[in-house]
N, C-alpha and C. Protein backbone atom coordinates (compact mmCIF):
# COMPACT_ATOMS: atom_id res chain seq x y z
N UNK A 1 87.59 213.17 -176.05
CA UNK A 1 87.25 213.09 -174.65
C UNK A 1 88.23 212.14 -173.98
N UNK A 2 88.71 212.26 -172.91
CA UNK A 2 89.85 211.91 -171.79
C UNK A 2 89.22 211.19 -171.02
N UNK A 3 89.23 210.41 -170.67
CA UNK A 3 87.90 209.95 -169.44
C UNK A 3 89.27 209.00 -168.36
N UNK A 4 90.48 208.28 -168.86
CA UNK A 4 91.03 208.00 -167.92
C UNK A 4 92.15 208.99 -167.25
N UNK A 5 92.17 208.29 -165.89
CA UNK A 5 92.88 209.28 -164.86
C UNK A 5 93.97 208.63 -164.36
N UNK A 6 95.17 209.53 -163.83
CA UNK A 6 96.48 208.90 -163.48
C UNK A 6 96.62 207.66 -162.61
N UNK A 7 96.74 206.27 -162.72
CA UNK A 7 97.18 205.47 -161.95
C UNK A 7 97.70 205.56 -161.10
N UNK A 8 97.60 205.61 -159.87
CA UNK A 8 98.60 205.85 -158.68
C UNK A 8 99.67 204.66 -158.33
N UNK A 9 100.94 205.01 -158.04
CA UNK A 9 102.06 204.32 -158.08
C UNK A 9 101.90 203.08 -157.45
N UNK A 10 101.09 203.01 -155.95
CA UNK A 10 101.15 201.68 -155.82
C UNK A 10 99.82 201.15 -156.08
N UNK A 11 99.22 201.30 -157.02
CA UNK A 11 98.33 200.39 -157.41
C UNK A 11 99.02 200.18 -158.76
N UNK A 12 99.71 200.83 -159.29
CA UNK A 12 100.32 200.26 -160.75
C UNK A 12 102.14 199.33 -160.09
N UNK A 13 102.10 199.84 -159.06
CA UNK A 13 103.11 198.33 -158.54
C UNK A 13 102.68 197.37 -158.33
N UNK A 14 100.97 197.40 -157.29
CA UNK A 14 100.34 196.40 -157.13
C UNK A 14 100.24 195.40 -158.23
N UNK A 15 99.36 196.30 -159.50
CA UNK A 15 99.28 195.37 -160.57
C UNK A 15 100.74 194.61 -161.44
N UNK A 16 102.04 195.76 -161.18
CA UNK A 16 102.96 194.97 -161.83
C UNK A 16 103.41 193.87 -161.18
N UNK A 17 103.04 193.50 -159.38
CA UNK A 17 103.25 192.53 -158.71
C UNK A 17 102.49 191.38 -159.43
N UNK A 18 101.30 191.24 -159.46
CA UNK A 18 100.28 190.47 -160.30
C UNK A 18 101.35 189.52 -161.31
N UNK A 19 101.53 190.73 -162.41
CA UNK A 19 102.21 189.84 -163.28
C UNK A 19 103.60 189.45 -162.92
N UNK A 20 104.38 189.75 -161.83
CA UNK A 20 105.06 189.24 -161.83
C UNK A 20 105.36 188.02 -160.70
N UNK A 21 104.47 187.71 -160.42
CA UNK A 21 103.72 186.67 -159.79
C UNK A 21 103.42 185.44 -160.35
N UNK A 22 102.82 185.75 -161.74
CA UNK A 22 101.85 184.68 -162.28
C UNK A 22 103.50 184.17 -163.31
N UNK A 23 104.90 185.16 -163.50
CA UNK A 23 105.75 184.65 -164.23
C UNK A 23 106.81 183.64 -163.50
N UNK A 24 106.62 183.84 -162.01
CA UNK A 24 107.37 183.32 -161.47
C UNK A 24 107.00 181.76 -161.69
N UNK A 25 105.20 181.89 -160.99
CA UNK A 25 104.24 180.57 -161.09
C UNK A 25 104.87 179.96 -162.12
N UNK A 26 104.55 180.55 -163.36
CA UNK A 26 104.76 180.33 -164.75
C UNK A 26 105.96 179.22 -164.88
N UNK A 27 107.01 179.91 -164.62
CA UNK A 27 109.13 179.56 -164.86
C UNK A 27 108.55 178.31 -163.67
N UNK A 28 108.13 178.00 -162.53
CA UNK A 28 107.95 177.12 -162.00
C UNK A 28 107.06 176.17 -162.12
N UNK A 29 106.20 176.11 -162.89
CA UNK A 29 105.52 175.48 -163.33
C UNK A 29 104.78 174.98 -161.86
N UNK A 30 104.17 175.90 -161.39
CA UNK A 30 103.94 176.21 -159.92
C UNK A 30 102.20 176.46 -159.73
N UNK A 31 101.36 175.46 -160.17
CA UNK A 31 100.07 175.82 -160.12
C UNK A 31 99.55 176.72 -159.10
N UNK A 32 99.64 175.36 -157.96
CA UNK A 32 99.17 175.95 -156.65
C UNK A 32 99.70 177.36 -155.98
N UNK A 33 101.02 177.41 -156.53
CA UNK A 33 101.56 179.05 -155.69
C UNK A 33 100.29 179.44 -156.90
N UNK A 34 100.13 179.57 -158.11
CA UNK A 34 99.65 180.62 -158.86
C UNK A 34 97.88 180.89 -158.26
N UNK A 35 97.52 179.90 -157.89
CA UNK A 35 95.70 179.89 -157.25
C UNK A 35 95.50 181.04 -157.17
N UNK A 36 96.34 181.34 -155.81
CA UNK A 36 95.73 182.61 -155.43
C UNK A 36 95.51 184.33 -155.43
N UNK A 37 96.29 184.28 -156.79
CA UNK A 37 96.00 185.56 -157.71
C UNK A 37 95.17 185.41 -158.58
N UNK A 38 94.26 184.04 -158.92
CA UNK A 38 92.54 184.16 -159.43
C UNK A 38 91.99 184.00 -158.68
N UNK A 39 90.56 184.99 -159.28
CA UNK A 39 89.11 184.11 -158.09
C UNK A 39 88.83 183.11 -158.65
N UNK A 40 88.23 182.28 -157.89
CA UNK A 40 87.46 180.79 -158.01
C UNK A 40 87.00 181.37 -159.48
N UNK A 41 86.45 181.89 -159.27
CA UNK A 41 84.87 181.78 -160.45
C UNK A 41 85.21 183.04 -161.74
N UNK A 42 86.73 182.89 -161.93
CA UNK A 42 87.43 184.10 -163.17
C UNK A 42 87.01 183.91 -164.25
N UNK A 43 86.44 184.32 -164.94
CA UNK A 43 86.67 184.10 -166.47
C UNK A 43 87.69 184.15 -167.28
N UNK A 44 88.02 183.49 -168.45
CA UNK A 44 88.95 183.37 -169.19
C UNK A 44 88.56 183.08 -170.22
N UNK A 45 89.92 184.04 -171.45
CA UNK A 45 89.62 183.35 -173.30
C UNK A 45 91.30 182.66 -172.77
N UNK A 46 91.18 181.35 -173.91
CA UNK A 46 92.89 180.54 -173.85
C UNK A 46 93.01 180.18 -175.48
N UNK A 47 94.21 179.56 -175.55
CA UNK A 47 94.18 178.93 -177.05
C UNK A 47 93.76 177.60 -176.50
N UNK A 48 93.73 177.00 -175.64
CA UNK A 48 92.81 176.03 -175.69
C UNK A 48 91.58 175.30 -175.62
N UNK A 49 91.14 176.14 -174.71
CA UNK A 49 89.68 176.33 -174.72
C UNK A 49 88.93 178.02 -174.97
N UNK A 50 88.55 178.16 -175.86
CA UNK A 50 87.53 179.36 -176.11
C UNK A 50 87.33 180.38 -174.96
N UNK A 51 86.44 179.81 -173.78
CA UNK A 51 85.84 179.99 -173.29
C UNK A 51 85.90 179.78 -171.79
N UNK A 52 86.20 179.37 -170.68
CA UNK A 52 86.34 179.52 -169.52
C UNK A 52 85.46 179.49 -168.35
N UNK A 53 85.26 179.58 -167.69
CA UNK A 53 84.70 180.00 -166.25
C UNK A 53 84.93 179.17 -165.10
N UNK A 54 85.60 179.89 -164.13
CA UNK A 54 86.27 179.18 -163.14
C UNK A 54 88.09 179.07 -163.27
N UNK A 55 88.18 179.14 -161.89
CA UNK A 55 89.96 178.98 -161.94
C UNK A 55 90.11 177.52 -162.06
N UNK A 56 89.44 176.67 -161.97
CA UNK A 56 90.08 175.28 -161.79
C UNK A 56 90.10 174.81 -163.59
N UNK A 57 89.05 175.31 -164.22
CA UNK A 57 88.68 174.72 -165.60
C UNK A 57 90.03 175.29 -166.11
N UNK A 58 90.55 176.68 -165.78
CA UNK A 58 91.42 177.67 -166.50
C UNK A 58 92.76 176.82 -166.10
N UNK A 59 93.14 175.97 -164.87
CA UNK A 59 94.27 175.92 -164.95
C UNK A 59 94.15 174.38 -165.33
N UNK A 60 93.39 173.26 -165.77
CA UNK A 60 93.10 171.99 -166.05
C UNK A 60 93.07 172.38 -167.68
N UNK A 61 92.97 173.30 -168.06
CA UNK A 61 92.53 172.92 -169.83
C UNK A 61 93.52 173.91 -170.70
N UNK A 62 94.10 175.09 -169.16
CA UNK A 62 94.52 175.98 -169.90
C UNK A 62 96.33 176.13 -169.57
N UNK A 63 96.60 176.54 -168.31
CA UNK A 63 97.75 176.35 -167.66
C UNK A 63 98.43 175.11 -167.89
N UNK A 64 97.84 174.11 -167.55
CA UNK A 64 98.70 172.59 -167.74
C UNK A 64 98.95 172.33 -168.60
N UNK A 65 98.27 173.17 -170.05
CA UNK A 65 98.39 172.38 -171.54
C UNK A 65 99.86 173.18 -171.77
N UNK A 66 100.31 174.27 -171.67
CA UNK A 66 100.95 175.56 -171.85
C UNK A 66 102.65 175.73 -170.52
N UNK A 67 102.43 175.68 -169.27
CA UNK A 67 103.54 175.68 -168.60
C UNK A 67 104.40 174.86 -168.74
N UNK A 68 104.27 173.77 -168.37
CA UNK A 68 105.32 172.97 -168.49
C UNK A 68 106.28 172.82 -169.92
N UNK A 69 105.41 173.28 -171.35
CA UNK A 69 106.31 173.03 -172.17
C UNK A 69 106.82 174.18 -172.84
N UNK A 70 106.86 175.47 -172.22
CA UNK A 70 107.64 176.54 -172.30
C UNK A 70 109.05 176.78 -171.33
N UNK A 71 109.66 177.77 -171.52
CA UNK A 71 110.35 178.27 -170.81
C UNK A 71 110.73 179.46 -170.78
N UNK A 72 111.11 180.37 -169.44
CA UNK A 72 111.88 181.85 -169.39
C UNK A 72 110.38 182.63 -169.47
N UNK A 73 109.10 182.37 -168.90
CA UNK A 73 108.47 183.30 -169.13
C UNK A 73 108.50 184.53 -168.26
N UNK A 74 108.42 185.58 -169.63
CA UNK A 74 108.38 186.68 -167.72
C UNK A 74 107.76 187.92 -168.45
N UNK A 75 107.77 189.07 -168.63
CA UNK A 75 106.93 190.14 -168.36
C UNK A 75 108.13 191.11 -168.31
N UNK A 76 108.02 192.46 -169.44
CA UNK A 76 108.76 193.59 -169.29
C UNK A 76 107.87 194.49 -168.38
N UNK A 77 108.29 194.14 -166.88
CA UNK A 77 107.41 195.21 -166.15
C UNK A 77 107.36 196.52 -166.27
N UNK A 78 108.25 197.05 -166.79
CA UNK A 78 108.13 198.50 -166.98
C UNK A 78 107.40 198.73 -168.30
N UNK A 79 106.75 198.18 -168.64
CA UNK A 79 106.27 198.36 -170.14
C UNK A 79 104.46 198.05 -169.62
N UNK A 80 104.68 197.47 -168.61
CA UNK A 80 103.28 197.13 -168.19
C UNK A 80 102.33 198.26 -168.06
N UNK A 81 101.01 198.33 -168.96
CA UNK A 81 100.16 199.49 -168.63
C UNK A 81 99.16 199.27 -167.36
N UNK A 82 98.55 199.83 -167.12
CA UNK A 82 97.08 200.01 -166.08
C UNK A 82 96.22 201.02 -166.14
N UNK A 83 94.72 200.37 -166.06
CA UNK A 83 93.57 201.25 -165.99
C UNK A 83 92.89 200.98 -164.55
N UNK A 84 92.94 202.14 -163.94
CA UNK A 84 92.24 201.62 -162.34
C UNK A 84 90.86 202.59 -161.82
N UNK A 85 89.83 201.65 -161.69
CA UNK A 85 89.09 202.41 -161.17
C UNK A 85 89.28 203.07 -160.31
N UNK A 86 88.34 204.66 -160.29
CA UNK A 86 88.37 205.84 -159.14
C UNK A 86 88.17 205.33 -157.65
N UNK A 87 87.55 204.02 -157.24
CA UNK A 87 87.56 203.48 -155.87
C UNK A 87 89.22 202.75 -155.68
N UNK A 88 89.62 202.46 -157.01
CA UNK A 88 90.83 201.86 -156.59
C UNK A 88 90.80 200.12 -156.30
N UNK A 89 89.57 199.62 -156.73
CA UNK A 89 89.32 198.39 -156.39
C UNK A 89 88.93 197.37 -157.68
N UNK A 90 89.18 198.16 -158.19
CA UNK A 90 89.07 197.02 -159.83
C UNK A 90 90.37 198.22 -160.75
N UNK A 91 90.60 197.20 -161.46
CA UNK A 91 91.69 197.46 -162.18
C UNK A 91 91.78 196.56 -163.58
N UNK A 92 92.09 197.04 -164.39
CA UNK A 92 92.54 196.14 -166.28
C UNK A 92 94.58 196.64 -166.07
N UNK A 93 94.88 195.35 -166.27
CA UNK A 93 96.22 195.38 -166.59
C UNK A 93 96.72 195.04 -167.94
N UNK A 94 97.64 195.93 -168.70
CA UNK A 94 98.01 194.74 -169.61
C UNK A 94 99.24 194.93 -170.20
N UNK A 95 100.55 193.63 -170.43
CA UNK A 95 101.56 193.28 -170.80
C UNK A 95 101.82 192.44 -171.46
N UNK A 96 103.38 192.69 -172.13
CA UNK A 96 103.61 191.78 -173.52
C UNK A 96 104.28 190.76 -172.70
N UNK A 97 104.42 189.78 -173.27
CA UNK A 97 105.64 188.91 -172.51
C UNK A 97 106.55 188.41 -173.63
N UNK A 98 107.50 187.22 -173.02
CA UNK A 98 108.33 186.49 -173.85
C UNK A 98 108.13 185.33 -173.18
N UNK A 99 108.80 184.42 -173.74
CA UNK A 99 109.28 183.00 -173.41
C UNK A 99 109.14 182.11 -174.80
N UNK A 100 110.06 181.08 -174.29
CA UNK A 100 110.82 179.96 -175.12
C UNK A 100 110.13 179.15 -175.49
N UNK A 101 109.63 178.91 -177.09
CA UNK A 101 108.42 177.80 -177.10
C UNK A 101 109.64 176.09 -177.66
N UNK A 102 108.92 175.28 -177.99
CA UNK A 102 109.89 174.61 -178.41
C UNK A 102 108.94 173.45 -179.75
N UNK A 103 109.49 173.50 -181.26
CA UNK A 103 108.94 172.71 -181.96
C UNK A 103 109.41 171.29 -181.69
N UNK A 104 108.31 170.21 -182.15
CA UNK A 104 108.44 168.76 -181.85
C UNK A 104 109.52 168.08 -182.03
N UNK A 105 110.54 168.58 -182.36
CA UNK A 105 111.87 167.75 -182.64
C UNK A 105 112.73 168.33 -181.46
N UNK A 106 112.41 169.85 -180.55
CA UNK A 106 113.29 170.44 -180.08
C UNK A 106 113.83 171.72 -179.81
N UNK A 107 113.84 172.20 -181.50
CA UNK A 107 114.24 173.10 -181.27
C UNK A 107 113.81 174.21 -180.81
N UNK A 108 114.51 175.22 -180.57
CA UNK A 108 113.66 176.35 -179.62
C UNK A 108 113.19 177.35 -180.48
N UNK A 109 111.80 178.10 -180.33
CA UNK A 109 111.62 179.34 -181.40
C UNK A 109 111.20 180.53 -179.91
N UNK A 110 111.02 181.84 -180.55
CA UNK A 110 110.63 182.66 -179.47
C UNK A 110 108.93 182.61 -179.83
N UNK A 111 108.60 182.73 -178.66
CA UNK A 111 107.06 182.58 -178.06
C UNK A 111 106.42 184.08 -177.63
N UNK A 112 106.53 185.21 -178.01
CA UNK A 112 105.61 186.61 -177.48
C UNK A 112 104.18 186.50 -177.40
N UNK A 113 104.00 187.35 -176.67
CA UNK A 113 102.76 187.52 -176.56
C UNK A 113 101.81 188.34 -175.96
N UNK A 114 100.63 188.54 -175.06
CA UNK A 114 100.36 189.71 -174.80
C UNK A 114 99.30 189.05 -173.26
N UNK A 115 99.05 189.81 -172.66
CA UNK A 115 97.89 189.58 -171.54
C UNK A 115 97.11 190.87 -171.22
N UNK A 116 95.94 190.99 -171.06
CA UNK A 116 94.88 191.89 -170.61
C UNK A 116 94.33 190.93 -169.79
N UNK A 117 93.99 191.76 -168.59
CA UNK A 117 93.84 190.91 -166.92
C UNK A 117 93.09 192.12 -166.22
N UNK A 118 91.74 191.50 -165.98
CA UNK A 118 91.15 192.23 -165.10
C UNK A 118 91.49 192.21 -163.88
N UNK A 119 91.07 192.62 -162.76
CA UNK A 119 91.75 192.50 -161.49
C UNK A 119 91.02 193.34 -160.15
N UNK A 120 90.77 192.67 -159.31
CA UNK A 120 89.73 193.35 -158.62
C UNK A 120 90.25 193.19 -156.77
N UNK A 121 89.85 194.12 -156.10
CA UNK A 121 89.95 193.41 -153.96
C UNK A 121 88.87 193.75 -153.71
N UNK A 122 89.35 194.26 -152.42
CA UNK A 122 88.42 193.98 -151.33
C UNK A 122 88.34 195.48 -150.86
N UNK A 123 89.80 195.86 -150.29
CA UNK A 123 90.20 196.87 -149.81
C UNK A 123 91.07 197.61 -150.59
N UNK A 124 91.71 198.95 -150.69
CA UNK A 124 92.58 199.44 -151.18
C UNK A 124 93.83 198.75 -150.19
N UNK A 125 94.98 198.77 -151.08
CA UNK A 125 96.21 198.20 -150.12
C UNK A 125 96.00 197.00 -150.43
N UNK A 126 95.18 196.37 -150.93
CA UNK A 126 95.37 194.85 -150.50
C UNK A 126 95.64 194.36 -152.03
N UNK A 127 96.02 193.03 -152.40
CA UNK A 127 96.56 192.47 -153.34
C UNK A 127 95.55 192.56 -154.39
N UNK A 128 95.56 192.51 -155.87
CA UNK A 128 94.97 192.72 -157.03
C UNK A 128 95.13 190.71 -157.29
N UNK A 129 93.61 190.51 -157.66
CA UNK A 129 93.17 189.03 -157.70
C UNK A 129 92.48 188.90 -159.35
N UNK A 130 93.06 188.44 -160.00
CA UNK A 130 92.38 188.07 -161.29
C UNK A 130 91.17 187.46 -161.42
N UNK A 131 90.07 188.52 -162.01
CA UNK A 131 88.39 188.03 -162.49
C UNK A 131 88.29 187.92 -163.88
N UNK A 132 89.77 187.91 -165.04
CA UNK A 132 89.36 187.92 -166.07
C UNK A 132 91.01 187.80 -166.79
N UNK A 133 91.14 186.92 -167.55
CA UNK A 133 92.59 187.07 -168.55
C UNK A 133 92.31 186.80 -169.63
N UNK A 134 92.71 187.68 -170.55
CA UNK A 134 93.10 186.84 -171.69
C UNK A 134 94.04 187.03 -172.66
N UNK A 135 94.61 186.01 -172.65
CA UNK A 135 96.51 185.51 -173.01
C UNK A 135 96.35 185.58 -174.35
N UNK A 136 97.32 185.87 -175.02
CA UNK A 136 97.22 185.35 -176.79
C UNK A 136 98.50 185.61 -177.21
N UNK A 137 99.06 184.93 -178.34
CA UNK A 137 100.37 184.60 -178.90
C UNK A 137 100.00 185.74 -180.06
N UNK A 138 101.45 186.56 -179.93
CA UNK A 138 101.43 187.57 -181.60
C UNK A 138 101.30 186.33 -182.48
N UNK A 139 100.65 187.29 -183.48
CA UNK A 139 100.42 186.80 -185.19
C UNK A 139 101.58 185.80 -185.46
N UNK A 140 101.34 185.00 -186.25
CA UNK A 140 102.57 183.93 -186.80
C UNK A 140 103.16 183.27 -185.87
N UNK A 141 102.68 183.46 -184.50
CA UNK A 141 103.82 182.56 -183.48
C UNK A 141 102.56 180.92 -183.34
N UNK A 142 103.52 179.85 -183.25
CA UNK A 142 102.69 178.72 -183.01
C UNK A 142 102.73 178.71 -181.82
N UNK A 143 101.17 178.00 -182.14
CA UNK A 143 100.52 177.69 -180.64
C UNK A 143 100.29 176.79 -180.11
N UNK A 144 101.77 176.24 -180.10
CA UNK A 144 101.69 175.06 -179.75
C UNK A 144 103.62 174.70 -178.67
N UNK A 145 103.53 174.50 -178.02
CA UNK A 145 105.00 174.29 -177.82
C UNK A 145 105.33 172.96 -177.31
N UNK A 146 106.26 171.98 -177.33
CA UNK A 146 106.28 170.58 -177.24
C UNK A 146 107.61 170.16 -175.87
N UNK A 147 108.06 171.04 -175.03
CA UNK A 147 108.94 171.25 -174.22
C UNK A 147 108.08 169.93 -173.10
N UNK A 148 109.03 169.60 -172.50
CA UNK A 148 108.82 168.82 -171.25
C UNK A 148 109.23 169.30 -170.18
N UNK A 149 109.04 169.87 -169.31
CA UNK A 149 109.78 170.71 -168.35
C UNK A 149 108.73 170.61 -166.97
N UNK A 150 107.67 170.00 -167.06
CA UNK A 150 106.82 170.52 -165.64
C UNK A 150 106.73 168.84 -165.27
């Protein structure tokens, strides 16, 4: 059984805007630009905390532990999938990424990884707002990176 239906182009641009939004935030270590592609009250899984609820907990326990000591994050947008509801107003995104982790002495290792991101508006046309992420590092990559950069 088939049950999903073709993504329409600009709601799967919409959503590749999303992530490429949150990579810019990301490389800038740019909280406040990033706010406003979550809702207040998002849920989230992190490697640092389990569990989540709320954008402020997500970027105090989760974002701050994680941006600043990476680098080069970004998102193969064309690789980016999407599932969008038939109203067009909720949406699941999801992409691999890269970026530069760095072990405690320095040196640099590569950092991949993956995101599934719920995503929801108001209106059709209007911007895709994160109600749900969750980030995770492929198998064997540490989760931990020691960079100073933010």
């Amino acid at each position: 059984m088939k049950l999903l239906q073709p993504v329409d182009p600009a709601d799967l641009a919409a959503i590749k805007k999303w992530f490429e939004t949150l990579a810019v935030c990301c490389r800038a270590v740019d909280y406040e630009a990033a706010r406003p592609i979550f809702a207040d009250d998002m849920i989230a899984f992190g490697t640092f905390t389990d569990f989540m609820i709320g954008r402020d907990l997500a970027e105090h326990k989760q974002w701050r532990n994680v941006w600043g000591t990476i680098r080069n994050f970004r998102y193969d947008l064309d690789k980016v999938e999407a599932i969008v509801s038939g109203d067009r107003l909720m949406a699941a995104g999801m992409g691999i990424w890269q970026s530069d982790g760095f072990h405690p002495n320095g040196d640099r290792f590569d950092r991949p990884g993956r995101t599934t991101v719920t995503l929801a508006r108001s209106c059709v046309g209007d911007p895709f707002v994160a109600t749900h992420t969750h980030m995770s590092l492929f198998r064997g990559t540490p989760d931990q990176s020691f960079g100073k950069f933010g």
